[in-house]
C-alpha atoms as a PDB file:
ATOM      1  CA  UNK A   1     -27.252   2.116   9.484  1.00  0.00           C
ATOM      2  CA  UNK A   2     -29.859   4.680  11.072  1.00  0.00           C
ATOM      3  CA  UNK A   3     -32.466   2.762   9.311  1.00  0.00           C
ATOM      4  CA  UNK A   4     -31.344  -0.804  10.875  1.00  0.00           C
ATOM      5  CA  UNK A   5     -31.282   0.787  13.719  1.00  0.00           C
ATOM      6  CA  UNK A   6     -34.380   3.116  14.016  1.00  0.00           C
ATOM      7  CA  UNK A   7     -35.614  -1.278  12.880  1.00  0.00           C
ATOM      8  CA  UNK A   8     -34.139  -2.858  15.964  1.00  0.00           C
ATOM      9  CA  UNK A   9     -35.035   0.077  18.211  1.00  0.00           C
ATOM     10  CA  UNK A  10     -39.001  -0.139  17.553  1.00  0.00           C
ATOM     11  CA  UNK A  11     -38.466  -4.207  17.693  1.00  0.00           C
ATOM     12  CA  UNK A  12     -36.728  -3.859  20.789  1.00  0.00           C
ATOM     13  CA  UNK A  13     -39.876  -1.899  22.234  1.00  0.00           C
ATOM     14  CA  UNK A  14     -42.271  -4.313  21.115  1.00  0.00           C
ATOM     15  CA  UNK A  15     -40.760  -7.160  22.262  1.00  0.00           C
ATOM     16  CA  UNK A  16     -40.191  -5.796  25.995  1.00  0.00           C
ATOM     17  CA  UNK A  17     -43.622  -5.675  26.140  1.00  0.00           C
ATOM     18  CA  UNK A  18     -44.368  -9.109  25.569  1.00  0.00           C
ATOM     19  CA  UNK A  19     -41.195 -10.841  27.063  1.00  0.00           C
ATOM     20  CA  UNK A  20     -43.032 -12.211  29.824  1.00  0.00           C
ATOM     21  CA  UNK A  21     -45.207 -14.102  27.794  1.00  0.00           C
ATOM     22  CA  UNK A  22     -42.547 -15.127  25.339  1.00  0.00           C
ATOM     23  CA  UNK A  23     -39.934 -16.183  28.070  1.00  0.00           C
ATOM     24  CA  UNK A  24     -38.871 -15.502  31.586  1.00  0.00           C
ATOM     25  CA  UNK A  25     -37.554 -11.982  31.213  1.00  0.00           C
ATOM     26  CA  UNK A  26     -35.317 -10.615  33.805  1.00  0.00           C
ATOM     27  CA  UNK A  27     -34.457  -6.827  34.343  1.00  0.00           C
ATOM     28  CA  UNK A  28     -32.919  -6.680  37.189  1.00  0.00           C
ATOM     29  CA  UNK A  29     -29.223  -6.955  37.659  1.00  0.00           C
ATOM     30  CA  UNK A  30     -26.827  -7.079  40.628  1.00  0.00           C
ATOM     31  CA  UNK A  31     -27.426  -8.169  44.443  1.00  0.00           C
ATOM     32  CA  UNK A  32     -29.093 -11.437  43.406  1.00  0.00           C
ATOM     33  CA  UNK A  33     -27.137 -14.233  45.772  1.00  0.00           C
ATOM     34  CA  UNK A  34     -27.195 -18.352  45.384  1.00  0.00           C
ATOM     35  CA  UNK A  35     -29.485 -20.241  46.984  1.00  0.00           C
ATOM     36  CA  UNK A  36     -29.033 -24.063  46.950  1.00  0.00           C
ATOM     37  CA  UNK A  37     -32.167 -24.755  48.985  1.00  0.00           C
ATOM     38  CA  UNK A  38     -33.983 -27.910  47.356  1.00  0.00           C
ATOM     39  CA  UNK A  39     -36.845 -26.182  45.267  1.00  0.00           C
ATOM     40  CA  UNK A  40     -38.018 -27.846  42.274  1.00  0.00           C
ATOM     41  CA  UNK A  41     -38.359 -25.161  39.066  1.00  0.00           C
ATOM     42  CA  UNK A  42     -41.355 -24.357  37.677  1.00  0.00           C
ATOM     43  CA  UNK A  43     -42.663 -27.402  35.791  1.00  0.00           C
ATOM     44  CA  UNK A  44     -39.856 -29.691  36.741  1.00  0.00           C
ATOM     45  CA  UNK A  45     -40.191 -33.172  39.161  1.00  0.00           C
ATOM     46  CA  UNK A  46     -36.912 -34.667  40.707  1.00  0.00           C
ATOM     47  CA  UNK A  47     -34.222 -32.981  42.389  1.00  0.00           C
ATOM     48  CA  UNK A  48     -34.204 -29.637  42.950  1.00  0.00           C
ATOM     49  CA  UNK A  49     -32.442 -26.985  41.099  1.00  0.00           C
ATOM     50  CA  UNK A  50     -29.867 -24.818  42.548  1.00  0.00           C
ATOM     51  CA  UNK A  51     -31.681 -21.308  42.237  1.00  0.00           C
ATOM     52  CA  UNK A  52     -31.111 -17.276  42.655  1.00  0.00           C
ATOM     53  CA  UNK A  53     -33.408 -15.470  44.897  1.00  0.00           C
ATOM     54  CA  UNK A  54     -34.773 -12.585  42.346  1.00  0.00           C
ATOM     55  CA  UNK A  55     -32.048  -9.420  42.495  1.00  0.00           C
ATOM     56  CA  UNK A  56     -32.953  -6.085  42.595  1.00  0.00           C
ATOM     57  CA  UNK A  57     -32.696  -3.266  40.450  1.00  0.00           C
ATOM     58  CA  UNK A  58     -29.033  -1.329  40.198  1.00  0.00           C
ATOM     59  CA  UNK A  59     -28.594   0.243  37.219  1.00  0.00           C
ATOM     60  CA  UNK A  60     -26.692   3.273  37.045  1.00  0.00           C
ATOM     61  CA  UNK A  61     -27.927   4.104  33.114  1.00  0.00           C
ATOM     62  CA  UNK A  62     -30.541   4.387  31.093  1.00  0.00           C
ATOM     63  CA  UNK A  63     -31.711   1.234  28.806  1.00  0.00           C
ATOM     64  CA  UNK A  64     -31.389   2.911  25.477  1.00  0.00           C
ATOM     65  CA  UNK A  65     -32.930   1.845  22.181  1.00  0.00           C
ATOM     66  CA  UNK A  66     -29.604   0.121  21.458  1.00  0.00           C
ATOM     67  CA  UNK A  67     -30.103  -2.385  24.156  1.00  0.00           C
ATOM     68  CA  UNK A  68     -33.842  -2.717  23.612  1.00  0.00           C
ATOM     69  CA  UNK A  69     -32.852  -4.145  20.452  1.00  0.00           C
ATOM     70  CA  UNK A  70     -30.325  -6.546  21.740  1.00  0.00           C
ATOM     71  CA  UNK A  71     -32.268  -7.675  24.081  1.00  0.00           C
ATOM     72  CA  UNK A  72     -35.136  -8.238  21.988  1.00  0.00           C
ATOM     73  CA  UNK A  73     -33.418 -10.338  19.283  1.00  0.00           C
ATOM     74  CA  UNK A  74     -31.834 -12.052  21.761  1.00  0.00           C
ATOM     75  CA  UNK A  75     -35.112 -13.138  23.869  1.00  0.00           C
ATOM     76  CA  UNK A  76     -36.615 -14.196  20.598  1.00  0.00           C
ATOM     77  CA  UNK A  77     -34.149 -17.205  20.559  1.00  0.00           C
ATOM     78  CA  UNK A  78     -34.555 -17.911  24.369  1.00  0.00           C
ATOM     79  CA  UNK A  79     -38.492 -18.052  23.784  1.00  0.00           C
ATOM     80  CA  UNK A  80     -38.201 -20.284  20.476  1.00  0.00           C
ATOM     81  CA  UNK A  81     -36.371 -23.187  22.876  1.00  0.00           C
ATOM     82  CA  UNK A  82     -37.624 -22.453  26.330  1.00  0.00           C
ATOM     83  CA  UNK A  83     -34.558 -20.933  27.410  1.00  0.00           C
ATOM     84  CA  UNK A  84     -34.160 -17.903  29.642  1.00  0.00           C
ATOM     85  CA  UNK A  85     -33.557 -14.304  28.416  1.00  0.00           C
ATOM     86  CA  UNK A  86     -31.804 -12.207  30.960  1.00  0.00           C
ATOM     87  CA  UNK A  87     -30.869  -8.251  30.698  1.00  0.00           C
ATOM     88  CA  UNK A  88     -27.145  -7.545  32.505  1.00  0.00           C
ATOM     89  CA  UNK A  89     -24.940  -4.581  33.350  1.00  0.00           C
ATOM     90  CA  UNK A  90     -21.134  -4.586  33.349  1.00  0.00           C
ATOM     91  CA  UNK A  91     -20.756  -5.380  36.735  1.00  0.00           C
ATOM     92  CA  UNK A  92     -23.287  -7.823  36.834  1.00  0.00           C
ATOM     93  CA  UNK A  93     -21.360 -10.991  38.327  1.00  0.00           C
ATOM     94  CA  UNK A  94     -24.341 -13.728  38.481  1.00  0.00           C
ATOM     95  CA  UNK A  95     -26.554 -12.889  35.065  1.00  0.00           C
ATOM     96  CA  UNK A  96     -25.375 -16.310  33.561  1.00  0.00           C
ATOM     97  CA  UNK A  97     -26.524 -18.231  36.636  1.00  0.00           C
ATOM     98  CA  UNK A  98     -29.833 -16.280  36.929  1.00  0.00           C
ATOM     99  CA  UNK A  99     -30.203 -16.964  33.003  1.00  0.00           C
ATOM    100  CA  UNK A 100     -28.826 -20.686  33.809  1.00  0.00           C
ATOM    101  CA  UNK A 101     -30.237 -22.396  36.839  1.00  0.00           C
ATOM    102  CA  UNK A 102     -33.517 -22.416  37.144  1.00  0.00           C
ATOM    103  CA  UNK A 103     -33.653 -24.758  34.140  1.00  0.00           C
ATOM    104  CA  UNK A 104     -31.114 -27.386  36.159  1.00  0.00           C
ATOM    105  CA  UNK A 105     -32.248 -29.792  37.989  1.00  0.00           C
ATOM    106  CA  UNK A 106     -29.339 -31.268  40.939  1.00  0.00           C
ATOM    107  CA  UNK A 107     -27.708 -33.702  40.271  1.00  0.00           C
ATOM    108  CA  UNK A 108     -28.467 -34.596  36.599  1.00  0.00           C
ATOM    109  CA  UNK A 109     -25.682 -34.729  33.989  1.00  0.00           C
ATOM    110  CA  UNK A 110     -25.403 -31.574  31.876  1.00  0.00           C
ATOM    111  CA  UNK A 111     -23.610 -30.637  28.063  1.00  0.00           C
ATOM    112  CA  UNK A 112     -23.273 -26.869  28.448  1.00  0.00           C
ATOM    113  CA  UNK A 113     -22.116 -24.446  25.835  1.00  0.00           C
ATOM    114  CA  UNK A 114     -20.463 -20.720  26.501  1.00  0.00           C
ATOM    115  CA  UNK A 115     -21.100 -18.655  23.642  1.00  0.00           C
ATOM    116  CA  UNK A 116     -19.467 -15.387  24.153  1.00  0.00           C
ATOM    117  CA  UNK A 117     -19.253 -12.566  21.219  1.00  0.00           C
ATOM    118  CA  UNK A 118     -15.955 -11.556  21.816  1.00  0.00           C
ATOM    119  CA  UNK A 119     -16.121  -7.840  19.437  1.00  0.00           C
ATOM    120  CA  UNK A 120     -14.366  -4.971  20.604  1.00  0.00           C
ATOM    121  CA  UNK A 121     -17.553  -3.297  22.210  1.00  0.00           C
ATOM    122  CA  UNK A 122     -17.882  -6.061  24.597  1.00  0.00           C
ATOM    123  CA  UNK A 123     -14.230  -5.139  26.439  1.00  0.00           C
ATOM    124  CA  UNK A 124     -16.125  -3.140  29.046  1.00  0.00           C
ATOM    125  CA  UNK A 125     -17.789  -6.055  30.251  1.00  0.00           C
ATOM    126  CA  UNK A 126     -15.097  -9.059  29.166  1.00  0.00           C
ATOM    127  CA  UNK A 127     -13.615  -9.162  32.892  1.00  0.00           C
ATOM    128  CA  UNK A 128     -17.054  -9.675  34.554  1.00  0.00           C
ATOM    129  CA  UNK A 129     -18.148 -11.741  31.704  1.00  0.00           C
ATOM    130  CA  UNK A 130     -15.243 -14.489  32.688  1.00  0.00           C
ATOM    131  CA  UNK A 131     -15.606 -13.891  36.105  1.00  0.00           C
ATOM    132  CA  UNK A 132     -19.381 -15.128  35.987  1.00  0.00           C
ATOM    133  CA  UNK A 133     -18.061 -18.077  33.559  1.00  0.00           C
ATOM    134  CA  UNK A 134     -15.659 -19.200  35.641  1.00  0.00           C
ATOM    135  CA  UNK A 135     -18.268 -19.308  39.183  1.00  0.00           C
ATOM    136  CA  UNK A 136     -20.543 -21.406  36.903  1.00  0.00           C
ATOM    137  CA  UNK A 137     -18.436 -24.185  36.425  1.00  0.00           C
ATOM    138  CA  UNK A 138     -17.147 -23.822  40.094  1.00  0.00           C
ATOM    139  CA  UNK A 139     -20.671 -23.818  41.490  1.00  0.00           C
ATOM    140  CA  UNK A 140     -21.999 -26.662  39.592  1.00  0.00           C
ATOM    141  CA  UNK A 141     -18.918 -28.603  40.351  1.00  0.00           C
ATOM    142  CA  UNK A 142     -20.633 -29.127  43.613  1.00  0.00           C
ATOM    143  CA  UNK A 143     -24.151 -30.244  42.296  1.00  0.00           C
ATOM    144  CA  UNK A 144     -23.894 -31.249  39.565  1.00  0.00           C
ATOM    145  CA  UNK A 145     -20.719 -33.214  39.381  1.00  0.00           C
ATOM    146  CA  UNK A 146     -21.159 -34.921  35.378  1.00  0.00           C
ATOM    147  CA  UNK A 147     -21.206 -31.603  33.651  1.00  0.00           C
ATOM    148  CA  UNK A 148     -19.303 -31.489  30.137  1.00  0.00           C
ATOM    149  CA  UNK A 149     -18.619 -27.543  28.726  1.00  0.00           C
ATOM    150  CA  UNK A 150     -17.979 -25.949  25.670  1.00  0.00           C
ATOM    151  CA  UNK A 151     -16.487 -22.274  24.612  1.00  0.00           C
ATOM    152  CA  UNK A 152     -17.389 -20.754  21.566  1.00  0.00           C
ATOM    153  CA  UNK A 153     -16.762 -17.074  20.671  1.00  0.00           C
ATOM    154  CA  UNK A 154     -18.407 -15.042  17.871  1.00  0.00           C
ATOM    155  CA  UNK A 155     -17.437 -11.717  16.141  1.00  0.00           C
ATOM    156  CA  UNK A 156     -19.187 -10.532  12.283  1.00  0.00           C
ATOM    157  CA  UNK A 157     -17.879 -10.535   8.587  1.00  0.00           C
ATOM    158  CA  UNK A 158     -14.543  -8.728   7.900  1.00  0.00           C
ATOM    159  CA  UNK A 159     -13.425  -9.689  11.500  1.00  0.00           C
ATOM    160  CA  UNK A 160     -10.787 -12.669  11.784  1.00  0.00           C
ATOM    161  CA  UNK A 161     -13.472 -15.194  12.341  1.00  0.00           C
ATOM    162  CA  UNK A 162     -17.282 -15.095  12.060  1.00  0.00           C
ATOM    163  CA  UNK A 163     -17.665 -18.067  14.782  1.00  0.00           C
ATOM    164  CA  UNK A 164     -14.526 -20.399  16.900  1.00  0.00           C
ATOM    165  CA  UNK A 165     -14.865 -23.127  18.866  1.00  0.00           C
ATOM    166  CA  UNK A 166     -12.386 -22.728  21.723  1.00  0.00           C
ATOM    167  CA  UNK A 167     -13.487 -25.588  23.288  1.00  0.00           C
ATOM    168  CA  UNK A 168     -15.126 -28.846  22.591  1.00  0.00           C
ATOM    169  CA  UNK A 169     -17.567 -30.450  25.066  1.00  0.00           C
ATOM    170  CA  UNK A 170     -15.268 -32.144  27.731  1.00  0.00           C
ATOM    171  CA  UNK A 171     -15.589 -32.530  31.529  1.00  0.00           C
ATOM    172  CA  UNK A 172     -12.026 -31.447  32.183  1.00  0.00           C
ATOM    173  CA  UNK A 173     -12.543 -28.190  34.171  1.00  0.00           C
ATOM    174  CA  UNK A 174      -8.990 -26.892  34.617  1.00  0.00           C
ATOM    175  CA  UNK A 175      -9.200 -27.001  30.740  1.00  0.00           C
ATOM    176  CA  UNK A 176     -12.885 -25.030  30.705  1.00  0.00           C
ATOM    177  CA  UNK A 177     -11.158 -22.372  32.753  1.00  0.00           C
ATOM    178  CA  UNK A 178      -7.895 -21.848  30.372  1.00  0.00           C
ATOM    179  CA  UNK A 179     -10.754 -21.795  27.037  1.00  0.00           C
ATOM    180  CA  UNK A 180     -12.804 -19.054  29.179  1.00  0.00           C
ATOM    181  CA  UNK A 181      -9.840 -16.899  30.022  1.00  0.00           C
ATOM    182  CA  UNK A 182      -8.874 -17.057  26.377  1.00  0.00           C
ATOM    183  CA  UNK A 183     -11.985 -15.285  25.246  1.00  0.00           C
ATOM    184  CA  UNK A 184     -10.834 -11.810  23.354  1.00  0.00           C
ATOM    185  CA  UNK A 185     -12.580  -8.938  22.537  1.00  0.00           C
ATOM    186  CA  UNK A 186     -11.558  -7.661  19.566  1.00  0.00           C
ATOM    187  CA  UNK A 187     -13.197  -6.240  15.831  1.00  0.00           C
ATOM    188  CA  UNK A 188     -17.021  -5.640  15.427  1.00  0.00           C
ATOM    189  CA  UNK A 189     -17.208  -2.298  13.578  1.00  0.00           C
ATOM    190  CA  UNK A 190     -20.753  -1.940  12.996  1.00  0.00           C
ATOM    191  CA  UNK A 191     -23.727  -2.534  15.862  1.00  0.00           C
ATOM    192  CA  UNK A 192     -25.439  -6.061  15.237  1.00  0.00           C
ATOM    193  CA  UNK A 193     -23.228  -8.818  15.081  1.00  0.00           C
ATOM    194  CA  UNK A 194     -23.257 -12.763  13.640  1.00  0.00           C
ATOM    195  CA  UNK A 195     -24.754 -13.882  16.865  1.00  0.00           C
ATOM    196  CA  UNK A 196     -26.491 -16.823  14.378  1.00  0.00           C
ATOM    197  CA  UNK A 197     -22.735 -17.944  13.017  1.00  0.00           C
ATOM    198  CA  UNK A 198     -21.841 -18.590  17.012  1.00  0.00           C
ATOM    199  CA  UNK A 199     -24.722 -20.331  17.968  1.00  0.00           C
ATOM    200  CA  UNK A 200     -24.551 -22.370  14.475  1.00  0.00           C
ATOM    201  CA  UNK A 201     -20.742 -23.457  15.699  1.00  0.00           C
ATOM    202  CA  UNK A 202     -22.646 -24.103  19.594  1.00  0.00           C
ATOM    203  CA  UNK A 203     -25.016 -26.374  18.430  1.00  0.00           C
ATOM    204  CA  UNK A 204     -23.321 -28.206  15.945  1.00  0.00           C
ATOM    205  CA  UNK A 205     -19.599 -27.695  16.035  1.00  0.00           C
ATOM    206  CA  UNK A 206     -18.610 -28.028  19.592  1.00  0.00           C
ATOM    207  CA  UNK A 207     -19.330 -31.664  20.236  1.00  0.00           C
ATOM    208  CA  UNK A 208     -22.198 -34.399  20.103  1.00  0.00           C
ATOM    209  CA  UNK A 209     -24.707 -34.065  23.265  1.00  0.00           C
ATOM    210  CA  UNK A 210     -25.393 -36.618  24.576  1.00  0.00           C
ATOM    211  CA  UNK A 211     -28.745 -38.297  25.153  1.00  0.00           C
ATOM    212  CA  UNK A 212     -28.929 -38.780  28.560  1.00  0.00           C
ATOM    213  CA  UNK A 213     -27.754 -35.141  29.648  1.00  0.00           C
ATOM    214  CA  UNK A 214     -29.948 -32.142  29.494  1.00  0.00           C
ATOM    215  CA  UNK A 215     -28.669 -29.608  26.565  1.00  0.00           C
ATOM    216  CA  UNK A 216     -28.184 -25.967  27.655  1.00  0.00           C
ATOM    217  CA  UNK A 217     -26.456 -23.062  25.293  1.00  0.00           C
ATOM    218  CA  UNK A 218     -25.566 -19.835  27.140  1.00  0.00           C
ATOM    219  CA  UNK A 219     -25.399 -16.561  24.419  1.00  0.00           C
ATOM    220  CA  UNK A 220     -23.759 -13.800  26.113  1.00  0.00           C
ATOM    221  CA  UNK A 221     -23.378 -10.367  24.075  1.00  0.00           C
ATOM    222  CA  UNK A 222     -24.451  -6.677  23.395  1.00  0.00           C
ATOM    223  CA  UNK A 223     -25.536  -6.342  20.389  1.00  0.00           C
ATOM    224  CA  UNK A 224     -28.563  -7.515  18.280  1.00  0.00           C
ATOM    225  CA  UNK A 225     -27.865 -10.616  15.505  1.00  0.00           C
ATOM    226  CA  UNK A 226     -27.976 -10.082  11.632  1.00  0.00           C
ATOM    227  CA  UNK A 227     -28.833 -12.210   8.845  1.00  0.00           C
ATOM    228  CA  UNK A 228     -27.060 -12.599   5.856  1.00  0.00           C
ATOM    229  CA  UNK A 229     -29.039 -13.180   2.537  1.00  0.00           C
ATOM    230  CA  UNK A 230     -26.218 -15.728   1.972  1.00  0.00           C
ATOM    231  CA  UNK A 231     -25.484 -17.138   4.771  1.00  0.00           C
ATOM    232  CA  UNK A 232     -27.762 -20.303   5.895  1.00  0.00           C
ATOM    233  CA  UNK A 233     -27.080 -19.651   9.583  1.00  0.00           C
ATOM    234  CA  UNK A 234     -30.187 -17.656  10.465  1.00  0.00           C
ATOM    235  CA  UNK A 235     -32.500 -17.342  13.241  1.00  0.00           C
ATOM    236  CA  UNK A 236     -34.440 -20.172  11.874  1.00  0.00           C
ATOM    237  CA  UNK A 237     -32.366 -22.141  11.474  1.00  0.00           C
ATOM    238  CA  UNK A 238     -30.291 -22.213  14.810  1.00  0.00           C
ATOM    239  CA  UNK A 239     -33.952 -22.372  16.480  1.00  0.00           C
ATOM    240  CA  UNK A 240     -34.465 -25.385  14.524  1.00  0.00           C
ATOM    241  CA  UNK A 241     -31.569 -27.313  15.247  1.00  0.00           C
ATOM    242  CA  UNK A 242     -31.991 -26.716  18.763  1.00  0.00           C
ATOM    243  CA  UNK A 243     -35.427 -27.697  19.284  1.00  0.00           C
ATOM    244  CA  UNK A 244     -34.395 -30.615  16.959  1.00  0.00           C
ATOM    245  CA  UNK A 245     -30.859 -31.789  19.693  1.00  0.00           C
ATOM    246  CA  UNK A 246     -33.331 -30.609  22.536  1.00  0.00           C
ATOM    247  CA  UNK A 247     -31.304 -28.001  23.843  1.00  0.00           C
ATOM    248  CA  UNK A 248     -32.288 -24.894  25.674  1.00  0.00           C
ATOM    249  CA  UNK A 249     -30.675 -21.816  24.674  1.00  0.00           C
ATOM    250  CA  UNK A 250     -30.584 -18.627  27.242  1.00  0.00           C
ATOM    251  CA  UNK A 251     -29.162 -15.402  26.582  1.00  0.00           C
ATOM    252  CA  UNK A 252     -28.038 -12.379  28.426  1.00  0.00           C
ATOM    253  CA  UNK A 253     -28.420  -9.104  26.996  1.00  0.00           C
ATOM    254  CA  UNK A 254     -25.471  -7.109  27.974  1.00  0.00           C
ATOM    255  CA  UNK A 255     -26.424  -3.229  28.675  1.00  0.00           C
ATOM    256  CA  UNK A 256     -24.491  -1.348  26.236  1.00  0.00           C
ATOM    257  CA  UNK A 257     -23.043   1.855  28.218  1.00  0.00           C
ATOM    258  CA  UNK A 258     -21.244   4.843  27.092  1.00  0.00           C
ATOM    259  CA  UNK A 259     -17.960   3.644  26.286  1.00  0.00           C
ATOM    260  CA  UNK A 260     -19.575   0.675  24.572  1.00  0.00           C
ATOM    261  CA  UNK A 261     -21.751   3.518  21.990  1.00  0.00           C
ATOM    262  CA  UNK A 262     -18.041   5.047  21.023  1.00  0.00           C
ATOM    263  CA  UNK A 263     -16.596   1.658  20.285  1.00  0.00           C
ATOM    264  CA  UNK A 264     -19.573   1.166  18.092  1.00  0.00           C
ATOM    265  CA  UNK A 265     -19.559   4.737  17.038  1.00  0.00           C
ATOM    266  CA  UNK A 266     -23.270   5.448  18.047  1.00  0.00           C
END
């Protein structure tokens, strides 16, 4: 364990040193508000996007080695599919949408996935986790009416499930809501997690896309992924299959605070 660790730590380092050139790497959290102004996103034509104007810092602990490493592995699958990585706090109510939006354009249709590790370190943050979910789908109600979601949650071997789809991609939103609220933290035991498994069931197990909608997964959690040697749902692989279904995949890296390290038992 101090060995994976010690791993993911010095990977976490490195890779916060080159996040800006391997994504679009966000630190800040809290304070950020919506703005729906029309302003096209970097690289985009069409209707605008709605947008965040850039928060600012309020974070009232350290980013240890722990999150480095989280955030890391999780920016390496935002960069491998032009997604957005994103670092949050607990009480950070708009990381999704800063993570989110700038990649949606108004008015087109959208397939959006909601994968959520649901372990027991992540009951800190749950509330604010669903409470950000939930303004999503009410916000792009308004712009983006043709918007289809999916729910999947993700724990790690030994728990009751590695990966479940709560929710299949459907446009009914009083149905979205219900699959959000019944996200459950619960299990985990050691620090990284089968982030892989989840985002294996989010690109192929929650429903076809469709071709004429952009593809966006959202990968919410606080702890780094983990390969299995026999397990064929690996980094590659879910990289693959989304570059091959053409769907963006952001993550937010939730800061893992003090009563997050005694869950974990760091």
């Amino acid at each position: 364990m101090r060995l994976l660790l010690s791993s993911l730590v010095l990977l976490g380092f490195s890779a916060l040193s080159s996040l800006t050139a391997c994504g679009t790497y966000r630190g800040e959290a809290n304070g950020g508000a919506l703005d729906l102004t029309p302003s096209a996103p970097s690289g985009a034509s069409g209707p605008s996007a709605p947008r965040f104007s850039r928060p600012s810092l309020n974070v009232s602990f350290a980013v240890t080695g722990q999150t480095n490493a989280a955030v890391a592995s999780y920016a390496s699958v935002s960069a491998a599919t032009h997604g957005t990585a994103t670092l949050a706090t607990r009480n950070d109510t708009e990381a999704v949408r800063r993570a989110l939006f700038p990649s949606i354009v108004r008015g087109q249709a959208l397939d959006v996935v909601f994968v959520v590790d649901t372990t027991a370190s992540m009951g800190w943050a749950m509330t604010s986790v669903k409470s950000e979910l939930h303004a999503v789908v009410t916000t792009l109600a308004a712009t983006n009416p043709d918007v289809r979601y999916g729910v999947v949650a993700f724990r790690d071997r030994g728990d009751s499930f590695e990966s479940k789809v709560g929710f299949r991609l459907d446009g009914d939103q009083r149905q979205v809501h219900a699959a959000i609220d019944w996200l459950t933290p619960l299990g985990g035991g050691d620090y990284p997690e089968h982030v892989h498994a989840g985002l294996d069931a989010g690109l192929r197990g929650a429903g076809a896309w469709r071709p004429q909608a952009a593809h966006h997964v959202v990968v919410i959690g606080d702890a780094p992924a983990q390969d299995y040697p026999d397990d064929p749902r690996t980094f590659r692989s879910v990289t693959e299959e989304a570059r091959r279904q053409q769907v963006r995949v952001h993550t937010v890296s939730i800061a893992c605070a003090f009563i997050c390290h005694k869950e974990l038992g760091l």
